[in-house]
N, C-alpha and C. Protein backbone atom coordinates (compact mmCIF):
# COMPACT_ATOMS: atom_id res chain seq x y z
N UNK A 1 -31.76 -41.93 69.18
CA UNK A 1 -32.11 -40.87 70.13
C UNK A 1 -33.39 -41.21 70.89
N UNK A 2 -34.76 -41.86 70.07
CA UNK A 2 -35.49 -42.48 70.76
C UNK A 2 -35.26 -43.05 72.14
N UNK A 3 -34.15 -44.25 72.00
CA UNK A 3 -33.67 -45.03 73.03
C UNK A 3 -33.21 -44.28 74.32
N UNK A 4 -32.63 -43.24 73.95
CA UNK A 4 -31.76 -42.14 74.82
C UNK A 4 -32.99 -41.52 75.67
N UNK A 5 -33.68 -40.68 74.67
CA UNK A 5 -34.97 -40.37 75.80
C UNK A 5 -35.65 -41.55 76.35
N UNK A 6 -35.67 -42.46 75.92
CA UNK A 6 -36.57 -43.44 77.27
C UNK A 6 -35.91 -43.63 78.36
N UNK A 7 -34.21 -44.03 78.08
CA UNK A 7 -33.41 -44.24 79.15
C UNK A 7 -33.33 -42.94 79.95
N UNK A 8 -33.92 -41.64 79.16
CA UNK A 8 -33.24 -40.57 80.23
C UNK A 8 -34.43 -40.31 81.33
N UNK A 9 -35.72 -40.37 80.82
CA UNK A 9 -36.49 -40.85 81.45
C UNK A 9 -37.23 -41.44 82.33
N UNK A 10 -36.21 -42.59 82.20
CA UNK A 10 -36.52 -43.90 83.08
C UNK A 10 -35.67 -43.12 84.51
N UNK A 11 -34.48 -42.79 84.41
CA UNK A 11 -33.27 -42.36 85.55
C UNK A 11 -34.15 -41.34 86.33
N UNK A 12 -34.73 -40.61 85.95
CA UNK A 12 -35.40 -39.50 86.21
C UNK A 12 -36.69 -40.29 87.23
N UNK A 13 -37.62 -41.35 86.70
CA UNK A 13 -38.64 -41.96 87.13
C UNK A 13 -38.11 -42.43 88.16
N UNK A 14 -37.11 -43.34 87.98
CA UNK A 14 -36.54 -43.97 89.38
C UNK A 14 -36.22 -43.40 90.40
N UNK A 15 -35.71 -41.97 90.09
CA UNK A 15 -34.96 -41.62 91.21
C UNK A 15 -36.27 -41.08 91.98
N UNK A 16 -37.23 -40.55 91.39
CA UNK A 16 -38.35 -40.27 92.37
C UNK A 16 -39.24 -41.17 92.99
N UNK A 17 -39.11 -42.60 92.57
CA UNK A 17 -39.62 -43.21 93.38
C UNK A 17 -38.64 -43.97 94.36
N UNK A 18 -37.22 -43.53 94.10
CA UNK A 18 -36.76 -43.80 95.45
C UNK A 18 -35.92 -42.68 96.24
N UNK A 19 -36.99 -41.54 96.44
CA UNK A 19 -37.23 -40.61 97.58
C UNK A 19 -37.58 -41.33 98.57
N UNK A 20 -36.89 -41.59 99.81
CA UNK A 20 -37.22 -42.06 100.90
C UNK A 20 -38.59 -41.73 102.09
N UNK A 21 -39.26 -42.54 102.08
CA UNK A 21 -40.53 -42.07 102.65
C UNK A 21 -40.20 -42.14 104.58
N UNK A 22 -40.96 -41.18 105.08
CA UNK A 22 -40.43 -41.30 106.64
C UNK A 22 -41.50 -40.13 107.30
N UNK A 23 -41.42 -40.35 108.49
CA UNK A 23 -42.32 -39.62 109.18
C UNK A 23 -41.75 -37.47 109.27
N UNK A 24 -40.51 -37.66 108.65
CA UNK A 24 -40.29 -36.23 108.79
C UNK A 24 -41.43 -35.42 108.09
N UNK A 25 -41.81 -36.02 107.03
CA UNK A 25 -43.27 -35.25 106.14
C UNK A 25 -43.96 -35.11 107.25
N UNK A 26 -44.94 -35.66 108.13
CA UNK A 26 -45.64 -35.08 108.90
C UNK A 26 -44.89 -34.00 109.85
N UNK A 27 -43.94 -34.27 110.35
CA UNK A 27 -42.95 -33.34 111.36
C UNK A 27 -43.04 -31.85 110.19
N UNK A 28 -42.84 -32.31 109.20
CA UNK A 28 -42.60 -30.46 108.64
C UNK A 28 -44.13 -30.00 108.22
N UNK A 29 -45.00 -31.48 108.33
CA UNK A 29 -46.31 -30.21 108.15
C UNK A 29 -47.03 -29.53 109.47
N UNK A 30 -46.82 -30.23 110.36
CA UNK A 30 -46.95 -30.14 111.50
C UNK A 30 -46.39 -28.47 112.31
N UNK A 31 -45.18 -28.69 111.81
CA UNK A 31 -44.62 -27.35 111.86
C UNK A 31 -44.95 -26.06 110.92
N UNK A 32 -45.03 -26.67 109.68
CA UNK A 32 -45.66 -25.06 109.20
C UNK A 32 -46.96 -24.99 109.39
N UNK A 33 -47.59 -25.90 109.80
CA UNK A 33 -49.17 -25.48 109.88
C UNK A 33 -48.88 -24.99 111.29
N UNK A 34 -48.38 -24.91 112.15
CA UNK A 34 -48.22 -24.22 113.70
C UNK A 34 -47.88 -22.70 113.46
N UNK A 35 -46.62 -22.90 112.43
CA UNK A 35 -45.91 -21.56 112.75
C UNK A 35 -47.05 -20.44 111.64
N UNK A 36 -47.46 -20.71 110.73
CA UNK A 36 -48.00 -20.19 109.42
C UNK A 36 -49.55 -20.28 109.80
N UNK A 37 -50.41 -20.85 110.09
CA UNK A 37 -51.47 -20.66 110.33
C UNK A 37 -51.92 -21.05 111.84
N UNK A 38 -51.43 -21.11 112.30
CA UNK A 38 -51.73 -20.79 114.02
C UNK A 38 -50.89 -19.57 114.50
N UNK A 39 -49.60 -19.54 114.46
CA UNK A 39 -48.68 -18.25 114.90
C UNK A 39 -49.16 -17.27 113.99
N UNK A 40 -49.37 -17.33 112.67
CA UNK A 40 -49.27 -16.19 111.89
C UNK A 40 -47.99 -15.83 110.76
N UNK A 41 -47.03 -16.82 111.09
CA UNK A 41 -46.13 -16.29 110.42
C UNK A 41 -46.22 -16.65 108.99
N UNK A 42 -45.00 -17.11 108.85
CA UNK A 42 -44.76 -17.49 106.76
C UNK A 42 -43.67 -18.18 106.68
N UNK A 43 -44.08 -18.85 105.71
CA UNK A 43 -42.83 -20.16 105.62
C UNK A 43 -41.54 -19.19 104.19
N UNK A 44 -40.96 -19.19 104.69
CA UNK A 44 -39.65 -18.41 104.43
C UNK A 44 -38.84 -19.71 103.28
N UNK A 45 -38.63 -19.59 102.00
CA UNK A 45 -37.81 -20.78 101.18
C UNK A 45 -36.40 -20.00 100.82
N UNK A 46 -35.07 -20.76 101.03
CA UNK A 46 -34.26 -20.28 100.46
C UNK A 46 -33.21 -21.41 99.82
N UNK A 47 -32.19 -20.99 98.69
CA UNK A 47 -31.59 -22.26 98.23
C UNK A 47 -30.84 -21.21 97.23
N UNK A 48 -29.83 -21.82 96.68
CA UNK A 48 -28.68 -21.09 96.01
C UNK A 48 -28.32 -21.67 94.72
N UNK A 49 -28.60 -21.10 93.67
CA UNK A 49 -28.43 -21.51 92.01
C UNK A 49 -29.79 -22.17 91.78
N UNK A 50 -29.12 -23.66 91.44
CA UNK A 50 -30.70 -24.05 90.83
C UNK A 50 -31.52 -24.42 92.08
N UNK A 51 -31.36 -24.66 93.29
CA UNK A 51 -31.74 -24.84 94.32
C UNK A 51 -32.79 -24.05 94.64
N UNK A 52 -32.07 -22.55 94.32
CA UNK A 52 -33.10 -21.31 94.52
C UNK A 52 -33.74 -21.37 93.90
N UNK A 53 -33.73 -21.76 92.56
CA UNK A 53 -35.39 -21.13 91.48
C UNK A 53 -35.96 -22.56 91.99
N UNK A 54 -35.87 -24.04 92.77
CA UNK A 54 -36.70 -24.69 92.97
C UNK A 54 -37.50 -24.22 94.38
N UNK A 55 -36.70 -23.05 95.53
CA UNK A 55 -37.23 -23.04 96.07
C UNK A 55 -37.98 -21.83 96.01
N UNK A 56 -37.63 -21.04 95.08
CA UNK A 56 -39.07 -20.14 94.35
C UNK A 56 -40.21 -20.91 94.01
N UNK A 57 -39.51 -21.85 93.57
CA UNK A 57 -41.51 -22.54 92.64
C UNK A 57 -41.92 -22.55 93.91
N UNK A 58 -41.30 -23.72 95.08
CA UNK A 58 -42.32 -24.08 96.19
C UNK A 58 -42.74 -22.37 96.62
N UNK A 59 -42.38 -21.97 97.30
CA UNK A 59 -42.65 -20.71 97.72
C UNK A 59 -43.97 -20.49 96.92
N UNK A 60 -43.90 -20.29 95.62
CA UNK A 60 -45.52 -19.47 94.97
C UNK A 60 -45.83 -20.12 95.22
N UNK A 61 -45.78 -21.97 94.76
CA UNK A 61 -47.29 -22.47 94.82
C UNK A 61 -47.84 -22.61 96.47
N UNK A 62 -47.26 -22.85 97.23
CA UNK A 62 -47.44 -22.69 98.80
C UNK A 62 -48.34 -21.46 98.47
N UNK A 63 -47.84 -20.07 97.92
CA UNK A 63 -49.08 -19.39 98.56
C UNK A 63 -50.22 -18.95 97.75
N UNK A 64 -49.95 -19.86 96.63
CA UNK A 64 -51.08 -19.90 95.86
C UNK A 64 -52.36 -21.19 96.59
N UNK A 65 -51.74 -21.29 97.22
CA UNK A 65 -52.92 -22.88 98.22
C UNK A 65 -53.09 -22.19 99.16
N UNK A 66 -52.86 -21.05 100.10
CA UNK A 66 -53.22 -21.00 101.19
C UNK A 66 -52.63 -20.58 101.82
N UNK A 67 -51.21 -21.13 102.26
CA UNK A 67 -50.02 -21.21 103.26
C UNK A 67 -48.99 -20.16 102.43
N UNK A 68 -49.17 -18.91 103.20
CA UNK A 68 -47.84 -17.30 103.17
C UNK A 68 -46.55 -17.80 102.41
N UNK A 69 -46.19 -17.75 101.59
CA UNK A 69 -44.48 -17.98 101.63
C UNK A 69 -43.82 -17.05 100.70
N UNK A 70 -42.37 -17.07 101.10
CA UNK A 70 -41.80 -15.92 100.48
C UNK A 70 -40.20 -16.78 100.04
N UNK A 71 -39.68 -16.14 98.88
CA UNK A 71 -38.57 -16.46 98.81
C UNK A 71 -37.42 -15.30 98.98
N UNK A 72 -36.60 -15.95 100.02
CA UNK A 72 -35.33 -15.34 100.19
C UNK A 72 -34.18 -15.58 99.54
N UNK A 73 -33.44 -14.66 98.61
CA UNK A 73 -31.84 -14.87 98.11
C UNK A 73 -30.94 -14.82 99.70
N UNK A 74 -30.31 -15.71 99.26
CA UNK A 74 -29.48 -16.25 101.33
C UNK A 74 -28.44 -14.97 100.26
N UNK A 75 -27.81 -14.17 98.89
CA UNK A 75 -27.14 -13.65 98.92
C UNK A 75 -27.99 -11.88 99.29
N UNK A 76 -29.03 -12.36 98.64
CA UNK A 76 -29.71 -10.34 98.99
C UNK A 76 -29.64 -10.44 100.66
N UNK A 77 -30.14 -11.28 101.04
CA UNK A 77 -30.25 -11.74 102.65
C UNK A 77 -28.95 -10.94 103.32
N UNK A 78 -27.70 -10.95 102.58
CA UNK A 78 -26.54 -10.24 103.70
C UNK A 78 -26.85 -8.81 103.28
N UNK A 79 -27.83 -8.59 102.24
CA UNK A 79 -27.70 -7.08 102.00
C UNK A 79 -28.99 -6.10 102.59
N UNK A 80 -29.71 -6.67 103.44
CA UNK A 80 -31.11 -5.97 103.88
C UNK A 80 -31.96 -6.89 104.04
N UNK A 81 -32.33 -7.86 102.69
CA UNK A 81 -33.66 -8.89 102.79
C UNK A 81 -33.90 -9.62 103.71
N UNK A 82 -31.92 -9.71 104.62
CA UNK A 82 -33.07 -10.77 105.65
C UNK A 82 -34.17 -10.16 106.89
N UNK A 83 -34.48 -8.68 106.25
CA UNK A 83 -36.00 -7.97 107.39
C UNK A 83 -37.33 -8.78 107.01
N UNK A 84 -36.67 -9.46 105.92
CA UNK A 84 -38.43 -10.38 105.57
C UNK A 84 -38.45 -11.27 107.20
N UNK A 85 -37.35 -11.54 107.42
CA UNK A 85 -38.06 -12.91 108.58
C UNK A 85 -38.44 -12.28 109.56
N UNK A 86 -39.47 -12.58 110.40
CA UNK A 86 -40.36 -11.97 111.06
C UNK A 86 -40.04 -13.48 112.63
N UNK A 87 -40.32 -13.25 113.60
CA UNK A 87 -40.15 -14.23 114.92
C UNK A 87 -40.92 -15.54 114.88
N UNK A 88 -42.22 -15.69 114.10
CA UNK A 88 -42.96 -16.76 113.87
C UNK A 88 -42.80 -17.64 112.53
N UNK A 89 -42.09 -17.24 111.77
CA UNK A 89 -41.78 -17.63 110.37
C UNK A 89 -41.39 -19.48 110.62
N UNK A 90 -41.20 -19.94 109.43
CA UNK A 90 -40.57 -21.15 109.68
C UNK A 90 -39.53 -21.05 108.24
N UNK A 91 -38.20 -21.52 108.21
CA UNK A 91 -36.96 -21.69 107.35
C UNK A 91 -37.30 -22.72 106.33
N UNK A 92 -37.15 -23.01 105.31
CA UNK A 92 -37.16 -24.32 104.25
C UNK A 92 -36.44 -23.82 103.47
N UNK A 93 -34.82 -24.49 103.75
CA UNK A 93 -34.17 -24.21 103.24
C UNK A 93 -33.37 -25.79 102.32
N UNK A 94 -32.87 -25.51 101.09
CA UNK A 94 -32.71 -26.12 100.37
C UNK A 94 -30.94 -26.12 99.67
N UNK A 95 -30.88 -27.69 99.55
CA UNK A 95 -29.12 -27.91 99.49
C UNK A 95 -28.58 -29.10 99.12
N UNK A 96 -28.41 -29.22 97.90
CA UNK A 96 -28.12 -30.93 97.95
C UNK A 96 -26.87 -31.38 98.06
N UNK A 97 -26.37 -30.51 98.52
CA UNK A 97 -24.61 -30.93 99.20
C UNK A 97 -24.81 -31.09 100.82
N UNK A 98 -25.88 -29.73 101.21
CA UNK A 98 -26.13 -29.82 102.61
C UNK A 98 -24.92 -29.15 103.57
N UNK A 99 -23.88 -28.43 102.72
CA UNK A 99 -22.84 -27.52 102.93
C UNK A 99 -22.97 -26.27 102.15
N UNK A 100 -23.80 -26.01 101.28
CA UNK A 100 -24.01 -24.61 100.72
C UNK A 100 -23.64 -23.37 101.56
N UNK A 101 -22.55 -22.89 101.53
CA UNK A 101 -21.97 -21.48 102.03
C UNK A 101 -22.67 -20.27 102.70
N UNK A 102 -23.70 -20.00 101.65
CA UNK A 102 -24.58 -19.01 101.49
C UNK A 102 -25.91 -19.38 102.61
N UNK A 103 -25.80 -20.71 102.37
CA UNK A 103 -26.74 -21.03 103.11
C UNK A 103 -26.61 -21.44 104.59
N UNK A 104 -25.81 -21.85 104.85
CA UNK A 104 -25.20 -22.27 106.45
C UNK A 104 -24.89 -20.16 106.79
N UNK A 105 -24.55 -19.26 106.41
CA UNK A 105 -24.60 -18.29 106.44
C UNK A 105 -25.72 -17.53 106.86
N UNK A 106 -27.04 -18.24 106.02
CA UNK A 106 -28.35 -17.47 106.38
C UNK A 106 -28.81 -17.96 107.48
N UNK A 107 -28.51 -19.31 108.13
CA UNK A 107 -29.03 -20.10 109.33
C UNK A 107 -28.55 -19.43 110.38
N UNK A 108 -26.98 -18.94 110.41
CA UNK A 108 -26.78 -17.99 111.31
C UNK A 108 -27.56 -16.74 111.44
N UNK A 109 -27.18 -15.98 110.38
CA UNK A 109 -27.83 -14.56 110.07
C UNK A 109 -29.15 -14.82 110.62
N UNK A 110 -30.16 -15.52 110.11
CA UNK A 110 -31.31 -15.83 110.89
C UNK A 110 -31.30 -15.46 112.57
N UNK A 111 -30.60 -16.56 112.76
CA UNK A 111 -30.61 -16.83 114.19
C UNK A 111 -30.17 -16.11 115.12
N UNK A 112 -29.21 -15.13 114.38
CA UNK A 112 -29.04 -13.99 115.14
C UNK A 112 -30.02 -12.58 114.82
N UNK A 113 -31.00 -12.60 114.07
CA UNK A 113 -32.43 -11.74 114.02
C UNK A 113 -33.39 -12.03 115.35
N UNK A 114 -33.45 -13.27 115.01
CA UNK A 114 -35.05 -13.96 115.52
C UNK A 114 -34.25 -15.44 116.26
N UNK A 115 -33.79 -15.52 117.17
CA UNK A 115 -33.09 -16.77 117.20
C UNK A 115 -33.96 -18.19 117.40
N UNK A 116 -33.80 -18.99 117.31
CA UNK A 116 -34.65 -20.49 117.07
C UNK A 116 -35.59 -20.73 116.57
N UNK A 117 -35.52 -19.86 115.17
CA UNK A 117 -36.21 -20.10 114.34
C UNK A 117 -36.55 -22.20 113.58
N UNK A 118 -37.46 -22.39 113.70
CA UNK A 118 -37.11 -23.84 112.99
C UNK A 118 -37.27 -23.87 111.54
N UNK A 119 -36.25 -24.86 111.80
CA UNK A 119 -35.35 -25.08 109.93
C UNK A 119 -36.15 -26.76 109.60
N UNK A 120 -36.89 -26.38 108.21
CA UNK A 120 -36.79 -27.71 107.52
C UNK A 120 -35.95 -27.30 106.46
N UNK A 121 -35.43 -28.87 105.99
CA UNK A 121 -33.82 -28.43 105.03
C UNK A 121 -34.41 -29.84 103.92
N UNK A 122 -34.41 -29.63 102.79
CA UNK A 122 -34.51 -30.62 101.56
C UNK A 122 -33.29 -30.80 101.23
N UNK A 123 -32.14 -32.09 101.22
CA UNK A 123 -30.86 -32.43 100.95
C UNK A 123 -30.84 -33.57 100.41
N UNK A 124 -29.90 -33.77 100.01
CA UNK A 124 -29.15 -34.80 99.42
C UNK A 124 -28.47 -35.29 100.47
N UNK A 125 -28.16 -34.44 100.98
CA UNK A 125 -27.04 -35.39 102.20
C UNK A 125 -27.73 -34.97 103.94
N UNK A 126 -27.77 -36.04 104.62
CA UNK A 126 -28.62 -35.69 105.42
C UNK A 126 -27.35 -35.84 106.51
N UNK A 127 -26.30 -35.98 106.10
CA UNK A 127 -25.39 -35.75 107.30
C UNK A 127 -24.48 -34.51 107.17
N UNK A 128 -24.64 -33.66 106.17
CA UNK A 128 -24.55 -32.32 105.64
C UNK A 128 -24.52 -31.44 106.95
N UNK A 129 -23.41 -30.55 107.14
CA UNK A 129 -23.62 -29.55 108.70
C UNK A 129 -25.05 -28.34 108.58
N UNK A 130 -25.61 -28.44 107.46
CA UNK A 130 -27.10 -27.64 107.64
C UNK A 130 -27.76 -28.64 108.23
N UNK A 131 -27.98 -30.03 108.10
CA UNK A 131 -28.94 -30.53 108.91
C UNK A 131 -28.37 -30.71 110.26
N UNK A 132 -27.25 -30.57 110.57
CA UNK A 132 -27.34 -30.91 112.12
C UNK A 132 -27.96 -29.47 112.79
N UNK A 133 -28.40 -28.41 112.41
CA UNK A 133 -28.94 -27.28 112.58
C UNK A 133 -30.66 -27.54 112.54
N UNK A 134 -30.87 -28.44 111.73
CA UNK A 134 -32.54 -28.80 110.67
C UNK A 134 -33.64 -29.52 112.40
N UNK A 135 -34.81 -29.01 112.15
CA UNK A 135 -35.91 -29.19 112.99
C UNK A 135 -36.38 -30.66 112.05
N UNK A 136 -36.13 -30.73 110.60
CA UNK A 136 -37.18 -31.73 109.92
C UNK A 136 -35.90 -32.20 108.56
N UNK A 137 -35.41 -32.94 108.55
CA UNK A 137 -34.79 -33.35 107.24
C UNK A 137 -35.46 -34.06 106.32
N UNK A 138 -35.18 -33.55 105.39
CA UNK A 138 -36.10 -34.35 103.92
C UNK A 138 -34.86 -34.68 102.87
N UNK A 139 -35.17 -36.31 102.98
CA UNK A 139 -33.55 -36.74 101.98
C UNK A 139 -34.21 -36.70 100.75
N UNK A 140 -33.61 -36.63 99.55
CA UNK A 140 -34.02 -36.64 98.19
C UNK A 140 -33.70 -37.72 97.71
N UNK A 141 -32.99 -38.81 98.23
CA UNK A 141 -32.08 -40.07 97.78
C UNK A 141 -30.44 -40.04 97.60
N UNK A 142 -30.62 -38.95 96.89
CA UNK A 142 -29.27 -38.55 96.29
C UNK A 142 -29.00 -39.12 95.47
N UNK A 143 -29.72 -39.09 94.62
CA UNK A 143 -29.52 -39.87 92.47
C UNK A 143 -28.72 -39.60 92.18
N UNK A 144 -28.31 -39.96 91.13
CA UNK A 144 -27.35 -39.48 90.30
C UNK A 144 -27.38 -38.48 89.02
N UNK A 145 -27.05 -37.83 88.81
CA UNK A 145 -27.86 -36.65 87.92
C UNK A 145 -27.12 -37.40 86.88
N UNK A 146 -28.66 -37.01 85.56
CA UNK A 146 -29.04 -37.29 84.53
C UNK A 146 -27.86 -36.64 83.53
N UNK A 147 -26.95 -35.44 83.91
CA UNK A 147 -26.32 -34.99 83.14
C UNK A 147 -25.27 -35.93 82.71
N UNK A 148 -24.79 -36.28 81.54
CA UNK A 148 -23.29 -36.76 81.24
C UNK A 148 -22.30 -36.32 81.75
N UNK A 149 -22.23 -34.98 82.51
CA UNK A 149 -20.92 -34.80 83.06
C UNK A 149 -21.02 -35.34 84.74
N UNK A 150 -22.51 -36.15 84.86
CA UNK A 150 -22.52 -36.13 86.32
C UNK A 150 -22.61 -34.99 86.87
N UNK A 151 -22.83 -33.19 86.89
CA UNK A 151 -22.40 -32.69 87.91
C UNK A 151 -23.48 -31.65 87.69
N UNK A 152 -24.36 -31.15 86.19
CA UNK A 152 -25.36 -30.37 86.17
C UNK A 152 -26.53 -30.99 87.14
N UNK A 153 -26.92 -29.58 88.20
CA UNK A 153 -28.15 -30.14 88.84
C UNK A 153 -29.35 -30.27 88.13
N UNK A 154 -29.76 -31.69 88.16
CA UNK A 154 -30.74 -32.15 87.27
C UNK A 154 -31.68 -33.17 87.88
N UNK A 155 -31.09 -34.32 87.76
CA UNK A 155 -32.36 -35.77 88.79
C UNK A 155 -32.57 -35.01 90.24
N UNK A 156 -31.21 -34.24 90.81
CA UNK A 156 -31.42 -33.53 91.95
C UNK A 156 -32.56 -32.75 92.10
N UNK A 157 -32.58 -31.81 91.49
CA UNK A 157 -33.52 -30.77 91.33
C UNK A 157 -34.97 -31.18 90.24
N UNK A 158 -35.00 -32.61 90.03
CA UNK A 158 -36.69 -32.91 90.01
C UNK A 158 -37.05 -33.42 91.23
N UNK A 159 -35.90 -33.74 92.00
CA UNK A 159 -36.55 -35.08 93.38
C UNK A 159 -36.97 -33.79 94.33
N UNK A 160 -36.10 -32.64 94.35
CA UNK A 160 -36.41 -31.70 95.63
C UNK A 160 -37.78 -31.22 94.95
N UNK A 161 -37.79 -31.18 93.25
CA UNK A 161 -39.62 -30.53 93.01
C UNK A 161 -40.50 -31.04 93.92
N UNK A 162 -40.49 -32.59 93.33
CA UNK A 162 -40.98 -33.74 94.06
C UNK A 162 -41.66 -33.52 95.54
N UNK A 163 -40.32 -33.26 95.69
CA UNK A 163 -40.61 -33.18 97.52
C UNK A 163 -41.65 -31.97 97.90
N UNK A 164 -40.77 -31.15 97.02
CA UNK A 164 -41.73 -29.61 97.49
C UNK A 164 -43.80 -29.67 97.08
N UNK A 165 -43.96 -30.37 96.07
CA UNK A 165 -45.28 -30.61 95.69
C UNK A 165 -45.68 -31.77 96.50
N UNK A 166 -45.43 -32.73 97.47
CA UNK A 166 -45.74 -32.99 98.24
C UNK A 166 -45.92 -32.85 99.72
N UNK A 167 -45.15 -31.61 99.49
CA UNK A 167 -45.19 -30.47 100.91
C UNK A 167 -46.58 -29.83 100.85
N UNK A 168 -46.68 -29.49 99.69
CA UNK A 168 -47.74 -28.72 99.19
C UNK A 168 -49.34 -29.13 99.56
N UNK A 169 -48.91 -30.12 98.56
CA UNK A 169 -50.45 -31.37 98.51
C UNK A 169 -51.12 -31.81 99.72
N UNK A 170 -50.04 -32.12 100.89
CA UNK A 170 -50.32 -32.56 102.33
C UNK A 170 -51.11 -31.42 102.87
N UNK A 171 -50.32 -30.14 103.07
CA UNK A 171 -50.45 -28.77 103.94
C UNK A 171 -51.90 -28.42 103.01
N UNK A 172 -52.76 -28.73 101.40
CA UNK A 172 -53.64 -28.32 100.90
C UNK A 172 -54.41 -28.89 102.25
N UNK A 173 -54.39 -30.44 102.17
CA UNK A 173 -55.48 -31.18 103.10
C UNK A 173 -55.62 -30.92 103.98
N UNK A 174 -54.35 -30.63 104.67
CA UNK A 174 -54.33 -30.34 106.63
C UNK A 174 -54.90 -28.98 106.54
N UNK A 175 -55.05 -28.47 105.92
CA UNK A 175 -55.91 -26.93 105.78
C UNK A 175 -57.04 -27.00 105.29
N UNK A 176 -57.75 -27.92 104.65
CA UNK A 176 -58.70 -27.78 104.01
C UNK A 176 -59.32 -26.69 102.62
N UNK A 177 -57.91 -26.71 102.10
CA UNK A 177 -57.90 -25.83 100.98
C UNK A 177 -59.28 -26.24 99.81
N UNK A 178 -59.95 -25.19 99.22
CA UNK A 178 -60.72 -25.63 98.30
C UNK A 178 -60.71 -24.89 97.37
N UNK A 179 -61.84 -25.33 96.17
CA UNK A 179 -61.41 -23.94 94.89
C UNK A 179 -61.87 -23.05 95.00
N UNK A 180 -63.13 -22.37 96.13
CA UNK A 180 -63.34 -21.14 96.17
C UNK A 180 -62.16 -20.78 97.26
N UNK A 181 -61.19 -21.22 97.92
CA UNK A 181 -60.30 -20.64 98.32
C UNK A 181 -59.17 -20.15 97.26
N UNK A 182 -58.97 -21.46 96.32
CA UNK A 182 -58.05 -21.11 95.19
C UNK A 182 -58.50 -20.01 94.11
N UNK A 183 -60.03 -19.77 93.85
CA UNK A 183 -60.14 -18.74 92.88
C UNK A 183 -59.84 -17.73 93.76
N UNK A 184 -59.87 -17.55 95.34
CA UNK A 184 -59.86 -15.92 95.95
C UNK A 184 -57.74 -15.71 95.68
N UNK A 185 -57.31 -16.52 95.49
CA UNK A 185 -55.43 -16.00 95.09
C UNK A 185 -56.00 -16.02 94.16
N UNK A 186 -56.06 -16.73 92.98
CA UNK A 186 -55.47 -16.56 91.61
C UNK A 186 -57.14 -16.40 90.94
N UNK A 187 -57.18 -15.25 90.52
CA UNK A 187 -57.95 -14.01 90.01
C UNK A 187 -57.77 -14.37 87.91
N UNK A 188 -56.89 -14.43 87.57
CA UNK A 188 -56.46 -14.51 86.73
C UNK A 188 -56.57 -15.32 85.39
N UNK A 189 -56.59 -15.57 84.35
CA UNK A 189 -55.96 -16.65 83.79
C UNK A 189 -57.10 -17.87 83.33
N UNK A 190 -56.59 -19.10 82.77
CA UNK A 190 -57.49 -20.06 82.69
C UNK A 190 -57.78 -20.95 84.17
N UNK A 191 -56.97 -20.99 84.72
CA UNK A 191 -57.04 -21.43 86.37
C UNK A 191 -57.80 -20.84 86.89
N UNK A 192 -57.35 -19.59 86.91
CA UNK A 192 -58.58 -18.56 87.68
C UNK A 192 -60.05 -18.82 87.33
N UNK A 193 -60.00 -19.11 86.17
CA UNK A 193 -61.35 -18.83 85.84
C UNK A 193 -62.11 -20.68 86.00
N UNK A 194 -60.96 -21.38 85.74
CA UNK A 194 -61.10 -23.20 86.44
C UNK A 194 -61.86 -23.23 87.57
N UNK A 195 -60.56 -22.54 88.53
CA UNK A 195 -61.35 -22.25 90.15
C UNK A 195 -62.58 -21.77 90.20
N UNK A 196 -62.79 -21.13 89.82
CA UNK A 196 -64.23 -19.97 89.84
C UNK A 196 -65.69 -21.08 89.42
N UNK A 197 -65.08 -21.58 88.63
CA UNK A 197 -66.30 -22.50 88.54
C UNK A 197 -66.66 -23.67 88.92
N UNK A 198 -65.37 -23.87 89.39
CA UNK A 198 -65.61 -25.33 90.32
C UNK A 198 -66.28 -25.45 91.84
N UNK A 199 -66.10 -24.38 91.81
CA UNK A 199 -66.17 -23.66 93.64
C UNK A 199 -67.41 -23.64 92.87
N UNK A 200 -68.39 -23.17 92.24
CA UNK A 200 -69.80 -23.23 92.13
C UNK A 200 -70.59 -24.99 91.62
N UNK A 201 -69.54 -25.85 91.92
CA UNK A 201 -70.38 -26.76 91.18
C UNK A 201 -70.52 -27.55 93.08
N UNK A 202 -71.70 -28.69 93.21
CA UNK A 202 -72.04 -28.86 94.27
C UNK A 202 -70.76 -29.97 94.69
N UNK A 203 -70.44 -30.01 96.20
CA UNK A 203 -70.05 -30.48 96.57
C UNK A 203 -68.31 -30.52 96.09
N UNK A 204 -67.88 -28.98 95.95
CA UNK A 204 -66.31 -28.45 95.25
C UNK A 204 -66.18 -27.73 96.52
């Protein structure tokens, strides 16, 4: 079993270092730093099953750094939620088929609220009919998931983490996020109280 976790490991390591690197990262920070802290709006995350709780994480930690974000269910979305999107918002929406139902659904629904809204899309497949819709595509590689049956989302859904904490990390810098910015969100906790004192030490 030893052997098994190193090998499972290793699949997992690889596939994140072959996330394809490309200039769309600047194109999507570029864009939410326009729409989110110059327009005002909020970067809007949505994604369906495990897709969605990855694009919950991004969502908090985004606005635990600085940058507004909210997560949308693309299914509550047909039932009222989609009044969260507002005309300045920006879409990051998430799909590693890049045909998600629910989700090619909310791109409309969107677009008929607030129309031309811009879409960044995290996929697996970048020839997927959500990206021919997408302002910024972000490929994940398209690994092969770690599961034995092949089909639980798994290597998938660490590469889109991946991606999303380097959405993050960039948009900290291009903002100039610091820890007395981070202790004023998170109030709380051992972090909270991390922040709080780092922001007092010189040059934090």
């Amino acid at each position: 079993m030893i052997n098994e976790v190193a090998r499972l490991i290793k699949h997992e390591a690889d596939a994140i270092q072959n996330i394809p690197v490309s200039d769309q990262y600047e194109k999507a920070i570029e864009l939410i730093e326009h729409r989110v802290h110059q327009l005002k709006g909020k970067l809007v995350a949505s994604g369906m099953g495990k897709a969605g709780q990855i694009a919950l994480n991004i969502a908090t930690t985004f606005s635990s750094t600085g940058t507004p974000a909210v997560f949308l269910h693309p299914s509550d979305a047909q039932h009222g939620d989609l009044g969260v999107i507002q005309p300045n918002d920006v879409l990051l929406l998430i799909s590693n088929s890049g045909k998600t139902r629910e989700i090619l659904e909310l791109v409309d629904l969107a677009d008929n609220l607030h129309p031309d809204l811009p879409i960044i899309v995290i996929t697996g497949n970048p020839e997927g009919e959500l990206c021919q819709t997408a302002d910024v595509t972000l490929f994940t590689g398209n690994p092969a998931e770690v599961c034995t049956l092949g089909l639980t989302p798994s290597t998938s859904t660490t590469t889109m983490t991946v991606i999303g904490d380097i959405l993050v990390v960039l948009m900290m810098k291009q903002i100039g996020f610091t820890n007395a910015d981070y202790a004023k969100r998170h109030h709380g906790g051992y972090l909270g109280d991390k922040s709080r004192r780092q922001a007092k030490q010189p040059n934090k």
